[in-house]
N, C-alpha and C. Protein backbone atom coordinates (compact mmCIF):
# COMPACT_ATOMS: atom_id res chain seq x y z
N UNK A 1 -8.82 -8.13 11.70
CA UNK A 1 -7.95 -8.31 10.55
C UNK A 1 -7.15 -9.60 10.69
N UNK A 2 -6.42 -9.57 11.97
CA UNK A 2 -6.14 -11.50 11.73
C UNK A 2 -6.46 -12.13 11.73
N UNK A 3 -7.93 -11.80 12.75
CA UNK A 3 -8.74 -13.34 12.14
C UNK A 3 -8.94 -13.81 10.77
N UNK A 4 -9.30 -12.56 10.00
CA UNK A 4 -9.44 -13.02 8.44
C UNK A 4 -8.38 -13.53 8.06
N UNK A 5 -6.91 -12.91 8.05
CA UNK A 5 -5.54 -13.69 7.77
C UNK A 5 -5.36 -15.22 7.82
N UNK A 6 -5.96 -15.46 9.07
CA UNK A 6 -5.57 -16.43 9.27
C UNK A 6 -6.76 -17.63 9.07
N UNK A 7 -7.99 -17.35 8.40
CA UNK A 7 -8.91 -17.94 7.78
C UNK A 7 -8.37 -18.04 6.45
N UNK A 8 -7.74 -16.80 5.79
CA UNK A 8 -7.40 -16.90 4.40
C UNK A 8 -5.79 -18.10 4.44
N UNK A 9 -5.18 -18.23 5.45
CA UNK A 9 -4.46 -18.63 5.63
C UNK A 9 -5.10 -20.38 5.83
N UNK A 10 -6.17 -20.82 6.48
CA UNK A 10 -6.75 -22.10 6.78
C UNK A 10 -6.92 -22.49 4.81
N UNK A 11 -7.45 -21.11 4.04
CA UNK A 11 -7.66 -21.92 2.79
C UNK A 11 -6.88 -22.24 2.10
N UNK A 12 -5.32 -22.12 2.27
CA UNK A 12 -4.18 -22.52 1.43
C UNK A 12 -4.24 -20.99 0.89
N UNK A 13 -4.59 -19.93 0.97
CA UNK A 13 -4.10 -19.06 0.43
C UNK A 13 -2.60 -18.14 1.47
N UNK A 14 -1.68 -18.23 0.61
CA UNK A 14 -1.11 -17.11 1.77
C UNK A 14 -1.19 -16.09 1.42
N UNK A 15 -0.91 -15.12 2.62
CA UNK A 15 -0.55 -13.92 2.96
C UNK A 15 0.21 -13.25 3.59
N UNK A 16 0.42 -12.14 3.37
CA UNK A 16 1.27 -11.41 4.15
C UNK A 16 1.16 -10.00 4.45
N UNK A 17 1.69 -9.18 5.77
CA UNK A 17 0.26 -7.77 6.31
C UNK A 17 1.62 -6.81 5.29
N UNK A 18 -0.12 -6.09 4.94
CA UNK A 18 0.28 -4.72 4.11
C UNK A 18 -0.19 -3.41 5.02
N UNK A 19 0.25 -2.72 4.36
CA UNK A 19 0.28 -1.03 4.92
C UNK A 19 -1.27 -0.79 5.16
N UNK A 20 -1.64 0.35 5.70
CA UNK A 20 -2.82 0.96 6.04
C UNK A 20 -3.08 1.72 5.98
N UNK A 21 -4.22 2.45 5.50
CA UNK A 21 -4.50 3.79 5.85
C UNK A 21 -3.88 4.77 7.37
N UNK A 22 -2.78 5.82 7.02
CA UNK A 22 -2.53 6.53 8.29
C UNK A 22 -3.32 7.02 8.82
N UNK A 23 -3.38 7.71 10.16
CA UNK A 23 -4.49 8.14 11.01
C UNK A 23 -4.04 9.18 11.44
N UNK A 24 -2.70 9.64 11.29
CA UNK A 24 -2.42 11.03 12.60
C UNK A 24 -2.45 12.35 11.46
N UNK A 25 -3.36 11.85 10.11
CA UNK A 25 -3.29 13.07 9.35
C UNK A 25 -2.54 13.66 8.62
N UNK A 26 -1.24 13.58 8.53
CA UNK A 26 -0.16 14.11 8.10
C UNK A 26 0.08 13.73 6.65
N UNK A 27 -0.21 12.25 6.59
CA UNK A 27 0.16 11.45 4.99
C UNK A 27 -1.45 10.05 5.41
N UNK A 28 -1.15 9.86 3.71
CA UNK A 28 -2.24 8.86 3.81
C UNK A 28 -1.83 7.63 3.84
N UNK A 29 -0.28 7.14 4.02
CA UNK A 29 -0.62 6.02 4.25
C UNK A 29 0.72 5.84 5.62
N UNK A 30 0.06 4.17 6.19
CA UNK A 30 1.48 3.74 7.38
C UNK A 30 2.87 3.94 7.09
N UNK A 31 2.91 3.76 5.24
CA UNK A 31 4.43 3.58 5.04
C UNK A 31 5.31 5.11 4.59
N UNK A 32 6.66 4.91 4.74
CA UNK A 32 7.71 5.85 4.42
C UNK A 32 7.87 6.44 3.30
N UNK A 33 6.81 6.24 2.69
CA UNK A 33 6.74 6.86 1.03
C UNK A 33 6.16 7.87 0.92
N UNK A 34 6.93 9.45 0.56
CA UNK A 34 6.77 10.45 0.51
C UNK A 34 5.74 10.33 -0.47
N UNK A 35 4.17 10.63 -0.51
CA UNK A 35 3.59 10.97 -2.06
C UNK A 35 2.88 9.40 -2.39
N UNK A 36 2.74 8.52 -1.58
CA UNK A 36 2.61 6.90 -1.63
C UNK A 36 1.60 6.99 -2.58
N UNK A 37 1.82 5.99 -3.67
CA UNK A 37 0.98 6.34 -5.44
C UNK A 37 -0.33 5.26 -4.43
N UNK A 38 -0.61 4.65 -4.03
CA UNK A 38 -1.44 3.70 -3.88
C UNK A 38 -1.47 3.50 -2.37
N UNK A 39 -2.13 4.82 -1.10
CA UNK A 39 -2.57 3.94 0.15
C UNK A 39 -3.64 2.93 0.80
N UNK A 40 -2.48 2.37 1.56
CA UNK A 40 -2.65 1.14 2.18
C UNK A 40 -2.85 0.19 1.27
N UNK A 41 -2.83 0.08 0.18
CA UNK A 41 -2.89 -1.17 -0.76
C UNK A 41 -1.90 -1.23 -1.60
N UNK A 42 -0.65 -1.61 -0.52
CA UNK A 42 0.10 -2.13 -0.87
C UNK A 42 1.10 -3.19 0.10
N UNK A 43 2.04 -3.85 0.02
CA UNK A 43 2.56 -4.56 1.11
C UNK A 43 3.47 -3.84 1.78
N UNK A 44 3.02 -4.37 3.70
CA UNK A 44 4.60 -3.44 3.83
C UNK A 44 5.45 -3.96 3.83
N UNK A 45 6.16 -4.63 3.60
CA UNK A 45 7.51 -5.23 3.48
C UNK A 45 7.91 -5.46 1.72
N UNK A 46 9.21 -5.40 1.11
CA UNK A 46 9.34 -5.05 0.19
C UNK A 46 9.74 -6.63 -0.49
N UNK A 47 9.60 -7.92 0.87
CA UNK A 47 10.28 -8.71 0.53
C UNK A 47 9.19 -9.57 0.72
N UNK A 48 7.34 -9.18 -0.08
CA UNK A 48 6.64 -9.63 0.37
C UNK A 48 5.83 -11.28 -0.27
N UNK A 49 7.23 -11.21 -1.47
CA UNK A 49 7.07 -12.36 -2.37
C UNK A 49 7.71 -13.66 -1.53
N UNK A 50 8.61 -13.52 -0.60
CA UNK A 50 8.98 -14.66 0.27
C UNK A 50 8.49 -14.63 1.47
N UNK A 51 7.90 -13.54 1.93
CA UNK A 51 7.12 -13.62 3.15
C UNK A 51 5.97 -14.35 3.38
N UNK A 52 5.17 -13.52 2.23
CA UNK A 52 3.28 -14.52 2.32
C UNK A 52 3.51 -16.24 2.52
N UNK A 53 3.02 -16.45 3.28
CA UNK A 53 2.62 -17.97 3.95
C UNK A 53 1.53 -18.29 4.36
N UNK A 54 1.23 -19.59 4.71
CA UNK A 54 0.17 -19.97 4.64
C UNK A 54 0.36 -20.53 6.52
N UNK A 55 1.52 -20.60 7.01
CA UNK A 55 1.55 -21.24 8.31
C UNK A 55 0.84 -19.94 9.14
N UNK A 56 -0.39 -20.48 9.77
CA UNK A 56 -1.19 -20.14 10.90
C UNK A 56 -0.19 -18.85 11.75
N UNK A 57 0.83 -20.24 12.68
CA UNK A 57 1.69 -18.95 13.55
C UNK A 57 2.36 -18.23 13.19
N UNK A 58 2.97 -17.80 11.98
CA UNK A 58 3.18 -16.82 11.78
C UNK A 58 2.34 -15.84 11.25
N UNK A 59 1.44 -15.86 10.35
CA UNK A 59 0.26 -15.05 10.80
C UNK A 59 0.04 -14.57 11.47
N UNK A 60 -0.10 -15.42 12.55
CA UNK A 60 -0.73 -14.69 14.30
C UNK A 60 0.17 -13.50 14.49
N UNK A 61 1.41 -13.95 14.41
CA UNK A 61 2.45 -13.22 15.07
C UNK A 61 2.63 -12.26 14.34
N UNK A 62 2.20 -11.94 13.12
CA UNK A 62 2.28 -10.84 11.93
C UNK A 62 1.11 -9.91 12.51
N UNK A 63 0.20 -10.36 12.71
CA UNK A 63 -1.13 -9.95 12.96
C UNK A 63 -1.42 -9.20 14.83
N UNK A 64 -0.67 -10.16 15.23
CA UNK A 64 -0.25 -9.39 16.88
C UNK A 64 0.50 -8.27 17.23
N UNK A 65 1.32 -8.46 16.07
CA UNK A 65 2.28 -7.12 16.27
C UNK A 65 1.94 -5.81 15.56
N UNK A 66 0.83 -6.03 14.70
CA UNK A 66 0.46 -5.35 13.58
C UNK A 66 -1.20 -5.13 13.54
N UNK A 67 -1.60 -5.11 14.70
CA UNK A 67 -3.56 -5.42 14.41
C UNK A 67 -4.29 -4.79 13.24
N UNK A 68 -3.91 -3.46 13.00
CA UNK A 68 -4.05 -3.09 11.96
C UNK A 68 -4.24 -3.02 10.72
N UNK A 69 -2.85 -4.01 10.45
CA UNK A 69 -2.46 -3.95 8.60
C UNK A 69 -3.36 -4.54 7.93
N UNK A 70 -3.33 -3.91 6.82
CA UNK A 70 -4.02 -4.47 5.85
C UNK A 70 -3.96 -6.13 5.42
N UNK A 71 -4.61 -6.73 4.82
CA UNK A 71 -4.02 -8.36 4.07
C UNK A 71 -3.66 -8.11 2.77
N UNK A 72 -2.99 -8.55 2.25
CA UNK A 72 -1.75 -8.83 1.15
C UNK A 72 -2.30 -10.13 0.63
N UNK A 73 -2.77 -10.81 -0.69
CA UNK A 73 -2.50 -12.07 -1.30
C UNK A 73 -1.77 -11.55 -2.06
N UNK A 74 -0.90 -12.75 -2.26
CA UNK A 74 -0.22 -12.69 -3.83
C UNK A 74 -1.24 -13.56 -4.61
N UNK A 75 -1.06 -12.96 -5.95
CA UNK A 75 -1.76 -13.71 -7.09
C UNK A 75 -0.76 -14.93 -8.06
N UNK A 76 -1.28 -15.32 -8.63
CA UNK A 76 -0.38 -16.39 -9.56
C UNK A 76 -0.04 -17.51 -8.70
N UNK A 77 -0.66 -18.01 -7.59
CA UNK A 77 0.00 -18.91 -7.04
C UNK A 77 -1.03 -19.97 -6.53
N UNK A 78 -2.22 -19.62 -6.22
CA UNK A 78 -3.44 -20.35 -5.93
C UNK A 78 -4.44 -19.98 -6.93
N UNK A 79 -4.39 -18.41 -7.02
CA UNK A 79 -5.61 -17.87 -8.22
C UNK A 79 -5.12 -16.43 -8.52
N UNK A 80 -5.62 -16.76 -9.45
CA UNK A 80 -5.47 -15.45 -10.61
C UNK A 80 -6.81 -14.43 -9.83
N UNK A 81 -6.42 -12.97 -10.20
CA UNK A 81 -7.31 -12.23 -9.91
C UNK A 81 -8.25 -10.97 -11.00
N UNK A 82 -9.16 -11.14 -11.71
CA UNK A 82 -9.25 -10.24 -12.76
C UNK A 82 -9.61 -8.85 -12.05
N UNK A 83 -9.51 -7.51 -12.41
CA UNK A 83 -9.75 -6.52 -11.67
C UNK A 83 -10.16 -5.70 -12.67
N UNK A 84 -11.98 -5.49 -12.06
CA UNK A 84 -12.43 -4.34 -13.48
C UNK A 84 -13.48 -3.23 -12.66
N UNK A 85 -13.79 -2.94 -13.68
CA UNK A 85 -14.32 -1.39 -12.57
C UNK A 85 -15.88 -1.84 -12.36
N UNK A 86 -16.23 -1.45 -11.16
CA UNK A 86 -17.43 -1.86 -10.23
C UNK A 86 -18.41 -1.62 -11.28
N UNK A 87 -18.90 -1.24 -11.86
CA UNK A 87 -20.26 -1.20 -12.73
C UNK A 87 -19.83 -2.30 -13.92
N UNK A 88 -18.96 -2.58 -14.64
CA UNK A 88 -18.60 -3.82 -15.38
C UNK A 88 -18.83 -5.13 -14.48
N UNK A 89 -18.04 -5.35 -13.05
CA UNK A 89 -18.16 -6.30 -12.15
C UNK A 89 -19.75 -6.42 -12.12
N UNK A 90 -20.58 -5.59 -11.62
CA UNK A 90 -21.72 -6.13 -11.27
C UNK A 90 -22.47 -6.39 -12.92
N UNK A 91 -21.98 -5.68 -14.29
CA UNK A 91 -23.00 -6.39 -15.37
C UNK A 91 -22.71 -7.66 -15.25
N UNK A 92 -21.03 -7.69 -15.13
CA UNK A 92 -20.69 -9.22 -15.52
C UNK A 92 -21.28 -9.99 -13.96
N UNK A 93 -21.45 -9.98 -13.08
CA UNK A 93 -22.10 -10.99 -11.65
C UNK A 93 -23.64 -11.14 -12.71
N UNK A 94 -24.10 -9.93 -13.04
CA UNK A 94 -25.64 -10.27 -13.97
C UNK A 94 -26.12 -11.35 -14.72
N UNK A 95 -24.89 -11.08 -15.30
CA UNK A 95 -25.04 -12.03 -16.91
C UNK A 95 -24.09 -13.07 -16.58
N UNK A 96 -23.31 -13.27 -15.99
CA UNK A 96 -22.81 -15.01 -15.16
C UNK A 96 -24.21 -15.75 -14.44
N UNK A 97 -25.11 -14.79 -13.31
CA UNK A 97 -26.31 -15.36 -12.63
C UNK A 97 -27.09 -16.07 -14.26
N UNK A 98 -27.35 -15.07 -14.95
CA UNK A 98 -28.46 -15.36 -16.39
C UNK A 98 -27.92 -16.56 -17.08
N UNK A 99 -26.71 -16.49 -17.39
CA UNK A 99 -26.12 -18.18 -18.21
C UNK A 99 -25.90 -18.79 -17.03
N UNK A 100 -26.19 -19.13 -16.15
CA UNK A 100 -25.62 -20.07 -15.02
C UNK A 100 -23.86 -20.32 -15.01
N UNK A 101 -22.78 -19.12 -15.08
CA UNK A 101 -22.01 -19.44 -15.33
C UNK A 101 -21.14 -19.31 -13.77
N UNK A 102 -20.83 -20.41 -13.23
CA UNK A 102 -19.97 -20.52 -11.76
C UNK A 102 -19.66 -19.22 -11.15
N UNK A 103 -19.62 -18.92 -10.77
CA UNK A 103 -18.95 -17.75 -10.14
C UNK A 103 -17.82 -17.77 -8.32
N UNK A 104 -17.10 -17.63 -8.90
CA UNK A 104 -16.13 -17.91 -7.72
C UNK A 104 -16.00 -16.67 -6.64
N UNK A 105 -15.44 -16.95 -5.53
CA UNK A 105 -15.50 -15.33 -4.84
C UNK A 105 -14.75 -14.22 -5.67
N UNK A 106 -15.18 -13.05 -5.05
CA UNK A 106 -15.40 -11.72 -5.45
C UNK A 106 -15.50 -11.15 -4.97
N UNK A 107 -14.71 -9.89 -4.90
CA UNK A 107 -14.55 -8.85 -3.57
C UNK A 107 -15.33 -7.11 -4.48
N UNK A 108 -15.31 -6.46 -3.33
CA UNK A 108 -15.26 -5.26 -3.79
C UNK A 108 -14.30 -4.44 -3.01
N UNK A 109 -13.54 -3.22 -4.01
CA UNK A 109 -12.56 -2.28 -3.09
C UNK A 109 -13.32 -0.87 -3.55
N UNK A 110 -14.11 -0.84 -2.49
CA UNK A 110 -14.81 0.16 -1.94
C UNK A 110 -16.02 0.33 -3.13
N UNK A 111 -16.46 1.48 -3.42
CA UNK A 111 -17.42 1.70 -4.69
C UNK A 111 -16.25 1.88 -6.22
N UNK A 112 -15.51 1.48 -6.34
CA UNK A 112 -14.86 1.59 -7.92
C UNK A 112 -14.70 0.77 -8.15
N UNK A 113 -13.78 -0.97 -7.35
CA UNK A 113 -13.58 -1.70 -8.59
C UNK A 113 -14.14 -2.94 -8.07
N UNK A 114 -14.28 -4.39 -8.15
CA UNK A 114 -14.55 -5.67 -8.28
C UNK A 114 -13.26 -6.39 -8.30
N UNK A 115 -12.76 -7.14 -8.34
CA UNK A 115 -12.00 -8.66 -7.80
C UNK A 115 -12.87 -9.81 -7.95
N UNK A 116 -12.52 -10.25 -9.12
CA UNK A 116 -13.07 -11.85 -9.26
C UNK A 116 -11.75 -13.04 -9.42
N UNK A 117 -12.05 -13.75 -8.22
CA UNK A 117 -11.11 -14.57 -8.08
C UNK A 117 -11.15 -15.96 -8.97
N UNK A 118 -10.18 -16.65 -9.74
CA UNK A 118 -10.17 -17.38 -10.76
C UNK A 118 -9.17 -18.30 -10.70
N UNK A 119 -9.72 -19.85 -10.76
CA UNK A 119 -7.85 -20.54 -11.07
C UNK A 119 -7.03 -20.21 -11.70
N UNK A 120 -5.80 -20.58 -11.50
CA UNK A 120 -4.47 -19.83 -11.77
C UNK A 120 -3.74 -20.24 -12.59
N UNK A 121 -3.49 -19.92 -13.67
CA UNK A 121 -2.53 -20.55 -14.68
C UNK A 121 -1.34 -20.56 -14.06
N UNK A 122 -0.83 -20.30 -13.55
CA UNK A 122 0.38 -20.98 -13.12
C UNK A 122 1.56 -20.68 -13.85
N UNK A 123 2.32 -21.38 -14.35
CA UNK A 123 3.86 -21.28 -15.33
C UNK A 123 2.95 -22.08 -16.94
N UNK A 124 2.12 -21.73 -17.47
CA UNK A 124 1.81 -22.85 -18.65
C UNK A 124 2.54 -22.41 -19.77
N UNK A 125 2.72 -23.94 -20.52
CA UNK A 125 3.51 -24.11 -21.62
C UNK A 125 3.52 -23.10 -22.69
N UNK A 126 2.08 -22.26 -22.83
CA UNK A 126 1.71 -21.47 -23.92
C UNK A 126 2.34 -19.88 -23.38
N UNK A 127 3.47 -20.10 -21.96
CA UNK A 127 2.59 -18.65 -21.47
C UNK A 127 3.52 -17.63 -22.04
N UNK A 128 3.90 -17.28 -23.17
CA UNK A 128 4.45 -15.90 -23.85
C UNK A 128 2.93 -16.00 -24.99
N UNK A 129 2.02 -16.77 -25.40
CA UNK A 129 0.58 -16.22 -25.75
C UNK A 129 0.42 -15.99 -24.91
N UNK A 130 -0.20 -16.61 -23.51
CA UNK A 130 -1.12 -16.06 -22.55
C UNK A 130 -0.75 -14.68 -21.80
N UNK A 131 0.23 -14.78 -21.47
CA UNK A 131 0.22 -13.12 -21.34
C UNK A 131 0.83 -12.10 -22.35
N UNK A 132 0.58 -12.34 -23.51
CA UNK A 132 0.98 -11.52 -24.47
C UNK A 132 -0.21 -10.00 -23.99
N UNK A 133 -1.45 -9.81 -23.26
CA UNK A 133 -2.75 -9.52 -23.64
C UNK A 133 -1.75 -8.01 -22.50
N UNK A 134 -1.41 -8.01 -21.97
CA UNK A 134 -0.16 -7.02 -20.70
C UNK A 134 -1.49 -6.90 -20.02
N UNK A 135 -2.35 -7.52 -19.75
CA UNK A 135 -3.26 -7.45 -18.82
C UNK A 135 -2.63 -7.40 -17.65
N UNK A 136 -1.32 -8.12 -17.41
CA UNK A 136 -1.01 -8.36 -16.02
C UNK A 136 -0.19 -7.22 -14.98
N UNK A 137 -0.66 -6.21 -14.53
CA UNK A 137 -0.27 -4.96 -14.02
C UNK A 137 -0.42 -4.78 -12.63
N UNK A 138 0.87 -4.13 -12.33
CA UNK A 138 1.00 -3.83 -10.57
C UNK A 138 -0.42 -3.47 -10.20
N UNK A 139 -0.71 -3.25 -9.06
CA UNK A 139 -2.00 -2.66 -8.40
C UNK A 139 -1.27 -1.51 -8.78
N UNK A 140 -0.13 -0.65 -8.19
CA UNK A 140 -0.20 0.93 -8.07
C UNK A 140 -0.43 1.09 -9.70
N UNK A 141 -0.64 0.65 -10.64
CA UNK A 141 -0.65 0.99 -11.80
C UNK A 141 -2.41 1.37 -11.95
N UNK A 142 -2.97 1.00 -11.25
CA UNK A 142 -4.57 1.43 -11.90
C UNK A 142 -5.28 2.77 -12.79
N UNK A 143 -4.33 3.67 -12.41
CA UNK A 143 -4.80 5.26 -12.97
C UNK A 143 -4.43 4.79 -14.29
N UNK A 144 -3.07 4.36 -14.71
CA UNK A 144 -2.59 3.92 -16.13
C UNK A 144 -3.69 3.24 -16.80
N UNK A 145 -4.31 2.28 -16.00
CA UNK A 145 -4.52 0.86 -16.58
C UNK A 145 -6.59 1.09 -15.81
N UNK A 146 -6.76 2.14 -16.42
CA UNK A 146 -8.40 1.63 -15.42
C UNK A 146 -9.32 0.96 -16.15
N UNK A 147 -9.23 -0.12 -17.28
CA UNK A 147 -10.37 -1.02 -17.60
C UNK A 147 -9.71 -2.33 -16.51
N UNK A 148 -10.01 -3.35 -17.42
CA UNK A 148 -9.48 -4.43 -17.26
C UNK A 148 -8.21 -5.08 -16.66
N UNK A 149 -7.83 -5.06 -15.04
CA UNK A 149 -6.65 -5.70 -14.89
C UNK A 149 -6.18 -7.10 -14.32
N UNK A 150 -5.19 -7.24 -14.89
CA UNK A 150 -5.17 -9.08 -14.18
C UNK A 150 -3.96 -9.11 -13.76
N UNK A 151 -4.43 -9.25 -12.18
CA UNK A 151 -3.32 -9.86 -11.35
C UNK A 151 -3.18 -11.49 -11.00
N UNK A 152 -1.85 -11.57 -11.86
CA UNK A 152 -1.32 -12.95 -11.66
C UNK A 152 0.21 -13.50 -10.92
N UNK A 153 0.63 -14.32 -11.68
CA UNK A 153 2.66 -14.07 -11.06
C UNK A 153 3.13 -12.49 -10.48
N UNK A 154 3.39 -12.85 -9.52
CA UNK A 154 4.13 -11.09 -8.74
C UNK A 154 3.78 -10.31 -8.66
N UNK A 155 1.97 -10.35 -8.86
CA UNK A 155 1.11 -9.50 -8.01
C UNK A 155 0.37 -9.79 -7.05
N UNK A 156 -0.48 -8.62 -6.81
CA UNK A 156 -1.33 -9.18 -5.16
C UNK A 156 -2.33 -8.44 -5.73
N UNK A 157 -3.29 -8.91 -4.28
CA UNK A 157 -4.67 -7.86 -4.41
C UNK A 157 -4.82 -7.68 -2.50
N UNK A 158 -5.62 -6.58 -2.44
CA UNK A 158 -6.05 -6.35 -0.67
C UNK A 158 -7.01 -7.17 -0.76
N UNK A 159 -6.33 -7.68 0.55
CA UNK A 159 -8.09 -8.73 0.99
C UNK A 159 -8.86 -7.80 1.72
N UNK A 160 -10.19 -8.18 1.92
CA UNK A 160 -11.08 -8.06 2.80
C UNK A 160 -10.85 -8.69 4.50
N UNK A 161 -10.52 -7.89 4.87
CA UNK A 161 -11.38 -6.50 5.55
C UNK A 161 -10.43 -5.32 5.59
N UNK A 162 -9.80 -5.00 4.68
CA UNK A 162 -9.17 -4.02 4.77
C UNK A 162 -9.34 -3.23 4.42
N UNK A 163 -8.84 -1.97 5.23
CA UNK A 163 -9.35 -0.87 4.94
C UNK A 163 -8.09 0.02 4.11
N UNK A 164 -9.28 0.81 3.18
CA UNK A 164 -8.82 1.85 2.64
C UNK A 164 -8.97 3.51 2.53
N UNK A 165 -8.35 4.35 1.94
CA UNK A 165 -8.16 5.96 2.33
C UNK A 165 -9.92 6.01 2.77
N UNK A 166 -10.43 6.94 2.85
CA UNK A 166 -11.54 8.07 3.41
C UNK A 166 -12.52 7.13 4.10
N UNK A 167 -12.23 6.65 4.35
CA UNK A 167 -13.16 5.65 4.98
C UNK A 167 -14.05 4.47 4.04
N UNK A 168 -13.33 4.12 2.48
CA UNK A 168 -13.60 3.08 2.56
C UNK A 168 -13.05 1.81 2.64
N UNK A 169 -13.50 0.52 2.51
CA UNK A 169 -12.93 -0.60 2.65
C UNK A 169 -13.25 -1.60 1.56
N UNK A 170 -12.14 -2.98 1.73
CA UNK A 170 -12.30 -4.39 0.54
C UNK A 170 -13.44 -5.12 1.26
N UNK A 171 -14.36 -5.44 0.63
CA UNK A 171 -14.83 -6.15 0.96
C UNK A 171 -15.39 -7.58 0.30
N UNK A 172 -16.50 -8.48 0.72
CA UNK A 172 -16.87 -9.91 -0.04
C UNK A 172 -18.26 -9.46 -0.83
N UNK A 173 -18.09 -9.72 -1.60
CA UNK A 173 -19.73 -9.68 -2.62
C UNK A 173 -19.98 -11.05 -2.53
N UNK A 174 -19.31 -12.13 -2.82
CA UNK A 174 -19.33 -13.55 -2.87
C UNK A 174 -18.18 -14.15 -2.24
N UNK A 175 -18.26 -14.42 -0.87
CA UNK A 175 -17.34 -15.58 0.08
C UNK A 175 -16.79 -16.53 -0.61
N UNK A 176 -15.54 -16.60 -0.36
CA UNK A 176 -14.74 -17.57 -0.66
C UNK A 176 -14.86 -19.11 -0.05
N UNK A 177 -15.32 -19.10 1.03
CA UNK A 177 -15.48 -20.01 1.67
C UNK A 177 -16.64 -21.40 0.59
N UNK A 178 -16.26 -22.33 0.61
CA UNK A 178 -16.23 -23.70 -0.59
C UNK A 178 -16.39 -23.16 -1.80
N UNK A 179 -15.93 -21.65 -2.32
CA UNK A 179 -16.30 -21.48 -3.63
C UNK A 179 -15.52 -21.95 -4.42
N UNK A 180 -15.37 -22.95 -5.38
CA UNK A 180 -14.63 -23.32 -6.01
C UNK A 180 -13.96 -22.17 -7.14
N UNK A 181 -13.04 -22.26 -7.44
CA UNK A 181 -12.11 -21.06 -8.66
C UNK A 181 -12.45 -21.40 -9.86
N UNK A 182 -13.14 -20.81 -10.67
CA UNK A 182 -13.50 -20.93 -12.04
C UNK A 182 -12.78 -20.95 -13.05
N UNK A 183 -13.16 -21.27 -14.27
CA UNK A 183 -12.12 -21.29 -15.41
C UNK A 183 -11.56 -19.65 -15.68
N UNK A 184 -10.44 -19.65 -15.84
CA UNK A 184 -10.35 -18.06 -16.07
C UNK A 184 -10.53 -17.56 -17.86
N UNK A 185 -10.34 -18.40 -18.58
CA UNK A 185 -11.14 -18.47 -20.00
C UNK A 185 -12.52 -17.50 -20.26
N UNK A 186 -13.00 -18.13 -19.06
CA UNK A 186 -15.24 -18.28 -19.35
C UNK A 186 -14.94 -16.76 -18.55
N UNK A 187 -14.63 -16.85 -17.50
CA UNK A 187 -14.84 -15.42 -16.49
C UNK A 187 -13.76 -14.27 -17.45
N UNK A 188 -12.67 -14.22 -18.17
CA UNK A 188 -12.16 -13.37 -19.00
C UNK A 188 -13.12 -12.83 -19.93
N UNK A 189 -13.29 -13.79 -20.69
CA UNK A 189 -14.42 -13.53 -21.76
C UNK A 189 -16.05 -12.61 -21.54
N UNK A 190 -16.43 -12.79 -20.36
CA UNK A 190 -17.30 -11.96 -19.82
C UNK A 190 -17.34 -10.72 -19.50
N UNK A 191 -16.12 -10.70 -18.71
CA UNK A 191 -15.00 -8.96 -18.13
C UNK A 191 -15.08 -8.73 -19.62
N UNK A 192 -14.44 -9.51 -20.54
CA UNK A 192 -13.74 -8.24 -21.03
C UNK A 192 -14.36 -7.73 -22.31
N UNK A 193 -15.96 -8.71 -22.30
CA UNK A 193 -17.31 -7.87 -23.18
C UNK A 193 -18.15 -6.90 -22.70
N UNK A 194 -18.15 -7.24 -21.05
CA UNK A 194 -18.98 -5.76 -20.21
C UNK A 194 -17.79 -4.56 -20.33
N UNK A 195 -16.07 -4.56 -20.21
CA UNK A 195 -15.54 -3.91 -20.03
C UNK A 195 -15.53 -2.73 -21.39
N UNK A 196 -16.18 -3.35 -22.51
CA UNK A 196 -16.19 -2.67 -23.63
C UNK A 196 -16.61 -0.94 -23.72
């Protein structure tokens, strides 16, 4: 798990370690939350919007003390993240391969949903249109929200290799490594005609 941290950390992405699946049985996740709406995918620290960094040694040292934890990105800051449910993800990987349309990395969290990673709008001039769409929703919100979600500003997503409840885990469908971040326009528009 730190090695990945701290690879995701070599790409300018930061991070910062989140909770984990518990092990001694009792509750499902590492953290103090009676009833935790969302284990191990979430951050453990509550102050995880000034924590995530991109400096190497602290990583390490997050990751030494913690071998365990999960990875934490925040979104809205390098790339936007669209989040749709695993059988939409793979029409839309289909029909991106068929138009030759870029495809940037892409995770999976476990067999339900997809993570397609996308450049990041950032603060733009238009943005009370652009997020008029409330696409943009906590992770613990998914039961609310199970088509289409987009994590951007003051959200995150679990990286890969982390693990989640019953034994599954995040993983890469498409490596990040030189994938360039796609327009999030072209990759919206795709999600959100398979998501129909």
């Amino acid at each position: 798990m730190g090695a990945a941290a701290q690879q995701y950390a070599a790409l300018g992405w930061p991070c910062c370690p989140g909770a984990q699946p518990a092990t001694d049985r009792t509750r499902a996740c590492s953290c103090d939350r009676i009833g935790c709406p969302s284990p191990g995918a979430h951050p453990a620290s509550q102050v995880w919007k000034l924590q995530a960094t991109v400096d190497t040694d602290r990583v390490g040292q997050w990751w030494n003390a913690a071998p365990e934890a999960n990875i934490i990105l925040p979104t809205g800051r390098v790339f936007d993240v669209f989040d749709v449910p695993a059988e939409a993800g793979r029409l839309a990987l289909a029909r991106m391969e068929r138009d030759q349309v870029p495809v940037g990395p892409v995770a999976a969290m476990g067999d339900e949903r997809y993570l397609f990673f996308v450049a990041t709008r950032g603060a733009p001039e238009d943005e009370d249109e652009w997020w008029s769409c409330h696409l943009d929703t906590v992770p613990e919100s998914v039961e609310a929200t199970p088509g289409m979600r987009w994590h951007c500003r003051d959200s995150y997503i679990v990286a890969p290799p982390s693990a989640l409840p019953s034994g599954r885990e995040v993983s890469w469908v498409a490596f990040p490594e030189n994938a360039a971040l796609p327009d999030p326009l072209r990759v919206l528009e795709i999600l959100a005609d398979v998501c129909e």
